[in-house]
N, C-alpha and C. Protein backbone atom coordinates (compact mmCIF):
# COMPACT_ATOMS: atom_id res chain seq x y z
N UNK A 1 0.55 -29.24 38.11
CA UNK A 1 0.27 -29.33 36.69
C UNK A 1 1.57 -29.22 35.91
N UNK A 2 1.95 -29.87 34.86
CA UNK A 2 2.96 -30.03 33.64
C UNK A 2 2.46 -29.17 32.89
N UNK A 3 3.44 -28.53 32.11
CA UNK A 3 3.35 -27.62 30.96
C UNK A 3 4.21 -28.21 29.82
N UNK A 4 3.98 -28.92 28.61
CA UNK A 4 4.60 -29.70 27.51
C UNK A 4 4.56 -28.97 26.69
N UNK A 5 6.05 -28.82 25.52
CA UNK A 5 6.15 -28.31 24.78
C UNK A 5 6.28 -29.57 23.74
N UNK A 6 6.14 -29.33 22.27
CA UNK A 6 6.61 -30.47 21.12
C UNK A 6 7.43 -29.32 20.57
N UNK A 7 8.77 -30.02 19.78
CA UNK A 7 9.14 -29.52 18.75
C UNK A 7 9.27 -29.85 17.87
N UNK A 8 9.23 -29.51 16.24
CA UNK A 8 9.04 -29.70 14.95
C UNK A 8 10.49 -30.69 15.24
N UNK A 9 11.61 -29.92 15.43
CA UNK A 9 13.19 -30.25 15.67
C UNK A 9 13.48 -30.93 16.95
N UNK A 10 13.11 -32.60 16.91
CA UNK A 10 13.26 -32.53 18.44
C UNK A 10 14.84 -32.67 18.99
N UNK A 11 16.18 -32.28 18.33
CA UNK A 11 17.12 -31.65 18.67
C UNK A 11 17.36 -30.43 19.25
N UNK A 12 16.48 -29.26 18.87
CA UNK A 12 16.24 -28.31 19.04
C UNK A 12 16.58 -28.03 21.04
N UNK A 13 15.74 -29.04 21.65
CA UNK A 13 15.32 -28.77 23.26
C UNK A 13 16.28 -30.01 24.07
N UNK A 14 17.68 -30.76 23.37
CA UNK A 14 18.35 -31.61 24.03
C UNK A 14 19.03 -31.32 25.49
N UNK A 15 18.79 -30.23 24.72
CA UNK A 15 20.65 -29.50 25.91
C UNK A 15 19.01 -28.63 27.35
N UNK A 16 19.03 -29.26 28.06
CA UNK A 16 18.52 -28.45 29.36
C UNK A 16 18.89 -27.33 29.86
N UNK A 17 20.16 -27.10 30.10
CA UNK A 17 20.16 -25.97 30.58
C UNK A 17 20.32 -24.82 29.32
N UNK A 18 19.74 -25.24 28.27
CA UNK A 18 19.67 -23.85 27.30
C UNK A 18 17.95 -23.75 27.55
N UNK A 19 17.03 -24.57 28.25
CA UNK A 19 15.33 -24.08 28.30
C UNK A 19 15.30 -22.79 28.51
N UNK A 20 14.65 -21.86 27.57
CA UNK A 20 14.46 -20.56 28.31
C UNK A 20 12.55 -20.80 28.54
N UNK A 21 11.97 -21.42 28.73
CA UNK A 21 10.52 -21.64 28.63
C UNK A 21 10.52 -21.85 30.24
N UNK A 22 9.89 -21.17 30.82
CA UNK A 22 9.72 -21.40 32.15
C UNK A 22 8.61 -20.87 33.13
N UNK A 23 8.19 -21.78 34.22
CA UNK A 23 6.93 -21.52 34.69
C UNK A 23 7.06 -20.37 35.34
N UNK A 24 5.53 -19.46 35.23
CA UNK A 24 5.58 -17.90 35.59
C UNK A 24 5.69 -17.90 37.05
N UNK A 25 5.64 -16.45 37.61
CA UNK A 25 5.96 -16.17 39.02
C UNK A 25 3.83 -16.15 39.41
N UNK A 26 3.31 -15.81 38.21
CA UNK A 26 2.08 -15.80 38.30
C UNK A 26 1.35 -17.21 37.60
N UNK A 27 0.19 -17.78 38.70
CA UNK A 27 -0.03 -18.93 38.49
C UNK A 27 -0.32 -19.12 37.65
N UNK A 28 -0.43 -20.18 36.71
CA UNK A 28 -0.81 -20.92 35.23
C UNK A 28 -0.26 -19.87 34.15
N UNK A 29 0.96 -19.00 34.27
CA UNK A 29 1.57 -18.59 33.34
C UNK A 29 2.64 -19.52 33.13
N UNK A 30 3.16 -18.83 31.86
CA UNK A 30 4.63 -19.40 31.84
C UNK A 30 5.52 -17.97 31.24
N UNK A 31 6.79 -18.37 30.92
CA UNK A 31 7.84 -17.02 30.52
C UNK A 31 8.77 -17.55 29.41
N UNK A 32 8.87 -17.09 29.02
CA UNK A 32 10.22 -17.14 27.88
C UNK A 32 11.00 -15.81 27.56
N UNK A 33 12.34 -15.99 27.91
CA UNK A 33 13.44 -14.84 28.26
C UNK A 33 14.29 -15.05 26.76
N UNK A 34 13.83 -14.28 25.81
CA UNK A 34 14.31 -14.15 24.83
C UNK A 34 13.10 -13.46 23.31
N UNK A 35 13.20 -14.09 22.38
CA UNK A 35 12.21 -13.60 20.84
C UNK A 35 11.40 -14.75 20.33
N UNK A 36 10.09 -14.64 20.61
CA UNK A 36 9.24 -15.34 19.57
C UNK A 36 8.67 -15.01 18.74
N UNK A 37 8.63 -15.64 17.37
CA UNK A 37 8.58 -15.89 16.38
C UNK A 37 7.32 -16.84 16.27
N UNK A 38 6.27 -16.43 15.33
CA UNK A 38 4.97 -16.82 14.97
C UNK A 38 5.00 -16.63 13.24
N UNK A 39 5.40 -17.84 12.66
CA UNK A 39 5.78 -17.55 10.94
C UNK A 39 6.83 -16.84 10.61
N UNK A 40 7.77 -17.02 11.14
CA UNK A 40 9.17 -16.34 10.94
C UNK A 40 9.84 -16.93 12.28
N UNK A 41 11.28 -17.03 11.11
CA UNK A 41 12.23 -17.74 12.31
C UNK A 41 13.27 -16.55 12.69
N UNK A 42 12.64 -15.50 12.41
CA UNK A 42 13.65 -14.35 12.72
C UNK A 42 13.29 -12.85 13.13
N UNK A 43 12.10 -13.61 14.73
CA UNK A 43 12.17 -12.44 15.04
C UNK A 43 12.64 -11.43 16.22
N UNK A 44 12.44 -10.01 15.74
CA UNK A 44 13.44 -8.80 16.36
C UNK A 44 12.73 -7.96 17.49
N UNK A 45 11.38 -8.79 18.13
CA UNK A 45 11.16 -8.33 19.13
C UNK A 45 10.67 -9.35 19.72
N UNK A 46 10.16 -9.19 21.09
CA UNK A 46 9.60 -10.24 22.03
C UNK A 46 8.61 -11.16 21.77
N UNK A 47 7.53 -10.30 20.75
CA UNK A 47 6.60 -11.57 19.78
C UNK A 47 6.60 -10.70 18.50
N UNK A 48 6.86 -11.58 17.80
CA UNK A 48 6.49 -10.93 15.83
C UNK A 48 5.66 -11.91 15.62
N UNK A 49 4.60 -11.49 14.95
CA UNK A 49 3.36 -12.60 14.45
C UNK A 49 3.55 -12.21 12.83
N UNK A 50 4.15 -12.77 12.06
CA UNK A 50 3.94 -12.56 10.49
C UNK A 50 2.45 -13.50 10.13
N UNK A 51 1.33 -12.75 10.14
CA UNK A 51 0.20 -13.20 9.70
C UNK A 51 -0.77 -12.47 10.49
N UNK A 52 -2.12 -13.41 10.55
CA UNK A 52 -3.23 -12.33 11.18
C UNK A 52 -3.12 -13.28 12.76
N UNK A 53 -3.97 -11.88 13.60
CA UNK A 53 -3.80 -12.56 14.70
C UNK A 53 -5.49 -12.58 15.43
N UNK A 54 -6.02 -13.46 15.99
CA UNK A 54 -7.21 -13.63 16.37
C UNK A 54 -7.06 -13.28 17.72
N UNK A 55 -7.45 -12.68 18.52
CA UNK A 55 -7.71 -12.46 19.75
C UNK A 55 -9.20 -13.03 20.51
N UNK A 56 -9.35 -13.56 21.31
CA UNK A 56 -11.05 -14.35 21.87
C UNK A 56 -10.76 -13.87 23.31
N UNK A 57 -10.83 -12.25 23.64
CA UNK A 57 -10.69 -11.60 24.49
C UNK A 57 -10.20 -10.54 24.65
N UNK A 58 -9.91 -9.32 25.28
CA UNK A 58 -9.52 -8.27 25.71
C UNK A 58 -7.97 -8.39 25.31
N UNK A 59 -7.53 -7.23 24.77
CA UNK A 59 -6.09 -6.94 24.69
C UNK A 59 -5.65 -5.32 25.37
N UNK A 60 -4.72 -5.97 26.58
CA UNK A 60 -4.74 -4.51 27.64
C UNK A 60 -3.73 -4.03 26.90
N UNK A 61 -3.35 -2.84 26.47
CA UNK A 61 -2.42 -1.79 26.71
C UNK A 61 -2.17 -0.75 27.95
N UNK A 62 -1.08 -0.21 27.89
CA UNK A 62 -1.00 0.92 28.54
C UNK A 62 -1.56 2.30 28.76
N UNK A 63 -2.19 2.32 27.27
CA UNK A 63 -3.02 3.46 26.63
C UNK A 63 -4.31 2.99 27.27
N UNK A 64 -5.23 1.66 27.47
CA UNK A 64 -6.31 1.13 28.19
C UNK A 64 -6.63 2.21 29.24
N UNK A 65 -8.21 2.25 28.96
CA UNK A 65 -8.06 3.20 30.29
C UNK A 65 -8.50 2.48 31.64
N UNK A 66 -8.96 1.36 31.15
CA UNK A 66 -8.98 0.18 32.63
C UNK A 66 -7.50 0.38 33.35
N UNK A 67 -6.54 0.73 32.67
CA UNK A 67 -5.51 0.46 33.45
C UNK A 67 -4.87 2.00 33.94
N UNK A 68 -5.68 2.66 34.15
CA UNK A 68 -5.45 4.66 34.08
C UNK A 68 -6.80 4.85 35.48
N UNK A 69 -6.32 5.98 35.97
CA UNK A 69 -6.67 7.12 37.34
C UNK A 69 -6.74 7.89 36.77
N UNK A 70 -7.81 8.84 37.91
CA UNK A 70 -7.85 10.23 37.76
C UNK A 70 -7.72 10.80 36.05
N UNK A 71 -8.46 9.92 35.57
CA UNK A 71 -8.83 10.91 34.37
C UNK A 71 -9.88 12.00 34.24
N UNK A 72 -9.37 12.94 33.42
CA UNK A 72 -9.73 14.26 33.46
C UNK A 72 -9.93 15.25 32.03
N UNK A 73 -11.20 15.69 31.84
CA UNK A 73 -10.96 16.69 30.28
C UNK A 73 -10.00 17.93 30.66
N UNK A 74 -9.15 18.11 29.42
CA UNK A 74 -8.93 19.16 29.16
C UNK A 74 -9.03 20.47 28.63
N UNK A 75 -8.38 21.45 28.79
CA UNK A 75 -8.93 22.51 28.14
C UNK A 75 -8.29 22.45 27.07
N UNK A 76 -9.52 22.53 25.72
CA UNK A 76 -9.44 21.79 24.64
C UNK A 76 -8.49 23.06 23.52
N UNK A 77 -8.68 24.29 23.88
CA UNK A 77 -8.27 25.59 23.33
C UNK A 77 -6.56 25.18 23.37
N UNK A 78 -5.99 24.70 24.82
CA UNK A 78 -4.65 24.87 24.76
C UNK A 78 -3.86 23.91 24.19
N UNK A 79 -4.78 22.85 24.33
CA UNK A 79 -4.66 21.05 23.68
C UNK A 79 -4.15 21.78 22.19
N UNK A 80 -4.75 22.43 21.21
CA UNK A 80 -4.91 22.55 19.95
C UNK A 80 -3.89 23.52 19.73
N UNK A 81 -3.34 24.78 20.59
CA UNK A 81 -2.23 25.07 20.91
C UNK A 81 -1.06 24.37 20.90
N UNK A 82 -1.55 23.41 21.75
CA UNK A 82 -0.04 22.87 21.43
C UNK A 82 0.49 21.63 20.20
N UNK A 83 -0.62 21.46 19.80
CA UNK A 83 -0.97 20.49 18.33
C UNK A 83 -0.17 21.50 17.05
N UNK A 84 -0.21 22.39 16.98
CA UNK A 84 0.19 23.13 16.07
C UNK A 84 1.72 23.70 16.57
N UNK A 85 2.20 23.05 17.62
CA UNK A 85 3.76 23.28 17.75
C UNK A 85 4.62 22.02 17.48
N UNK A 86 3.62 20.78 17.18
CA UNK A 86 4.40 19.81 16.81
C UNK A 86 4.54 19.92 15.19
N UNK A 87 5.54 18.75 15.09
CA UNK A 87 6.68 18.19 13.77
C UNK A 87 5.81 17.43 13.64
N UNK A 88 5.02 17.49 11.93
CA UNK A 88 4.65 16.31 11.53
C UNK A 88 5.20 16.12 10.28
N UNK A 89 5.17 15.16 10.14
CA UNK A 89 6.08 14.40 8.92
C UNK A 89 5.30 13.49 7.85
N UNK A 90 5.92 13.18 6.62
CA UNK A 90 5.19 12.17 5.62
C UNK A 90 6.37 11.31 5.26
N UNK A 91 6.23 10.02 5.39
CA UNK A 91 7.39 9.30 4.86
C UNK A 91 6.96 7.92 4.00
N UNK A 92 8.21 7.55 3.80
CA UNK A 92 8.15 6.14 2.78
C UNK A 92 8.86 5.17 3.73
N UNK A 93 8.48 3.62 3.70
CA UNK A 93 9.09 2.92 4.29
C UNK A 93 10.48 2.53 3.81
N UNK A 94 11.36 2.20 3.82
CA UNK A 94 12.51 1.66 3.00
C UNK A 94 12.08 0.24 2.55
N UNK A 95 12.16 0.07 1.39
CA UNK A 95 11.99 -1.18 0.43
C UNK A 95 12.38 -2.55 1.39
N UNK A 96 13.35 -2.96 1.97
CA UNK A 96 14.01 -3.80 2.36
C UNK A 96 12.76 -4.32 3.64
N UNK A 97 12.47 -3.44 4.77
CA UNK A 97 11.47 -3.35 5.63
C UNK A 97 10.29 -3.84 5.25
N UNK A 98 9.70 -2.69 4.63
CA UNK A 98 8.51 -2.99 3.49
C UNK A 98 8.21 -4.75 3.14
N UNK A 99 9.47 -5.18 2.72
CA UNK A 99 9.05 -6.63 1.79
C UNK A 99 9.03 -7.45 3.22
N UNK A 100 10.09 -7.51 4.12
CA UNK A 100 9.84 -8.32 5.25
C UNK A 100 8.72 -8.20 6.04
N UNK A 101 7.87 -7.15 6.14
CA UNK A 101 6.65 -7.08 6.91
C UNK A 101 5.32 -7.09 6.67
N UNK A 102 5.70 -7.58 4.91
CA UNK A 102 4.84 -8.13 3.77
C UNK A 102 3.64 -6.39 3.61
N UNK A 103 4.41 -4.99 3.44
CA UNK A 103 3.92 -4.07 3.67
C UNK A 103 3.59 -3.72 2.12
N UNK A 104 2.79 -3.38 1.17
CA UNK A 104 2.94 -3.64 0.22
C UNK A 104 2.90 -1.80 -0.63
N UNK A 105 2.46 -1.05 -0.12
CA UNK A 105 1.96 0.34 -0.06
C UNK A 105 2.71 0.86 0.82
N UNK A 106 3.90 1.37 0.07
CA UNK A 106 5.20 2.00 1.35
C UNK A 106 5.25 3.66 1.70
């Protein structure tokens, strides 16, 4: 099977050995070794989605407990113990942040 990309810029994908788009080690994936960007051409982690995002399925985290063992209750007395030895804080976003992440209530 082929995996086709289009680009808006079709300069953009001339040069071959700059492809970072490449087929996964796991079947019918693929990889990209660098930042995508979803409504922004500038983004600062592995995916930034500036807008809403629809999901039509399961989204695993780490926190998932599909993906967790040996879970277990705790004793809830010492839990609350130690809740009251943490630092909690109230803050403001910085203005600059705020406007790029279209945050409007900082």
């Amino acid at each position: 099977q082929k995996i086709s990309f289009q680009a808006s810029n079709p300069g953009q994908f001339e040069n071959d050995s700059d492809v970072l788009w490449q087929r996964g080690h796991v079947p019918e994936t693929i990889a990209y070794h660098g930042h995508v960007g979803i409504n922004t051409d500038a983004p600062d982690e592995a995916l930034v989605v500036c807008g809403n995002a629809k999901v039509m399925g399961r989204v695993m985290h780490p926190s998932d407990s599909r993906a967790k063992q040996n879970i277990r209750e705790v004793d809830t007395n010492e839990q609350l113990r130690r809740i009251t030895q943490m630092r909690l804080v109230e803050y403001d976003y910085k203005p600059e942040f705020a406007s790029v992440m279209g945050i409007k209530d900082t």
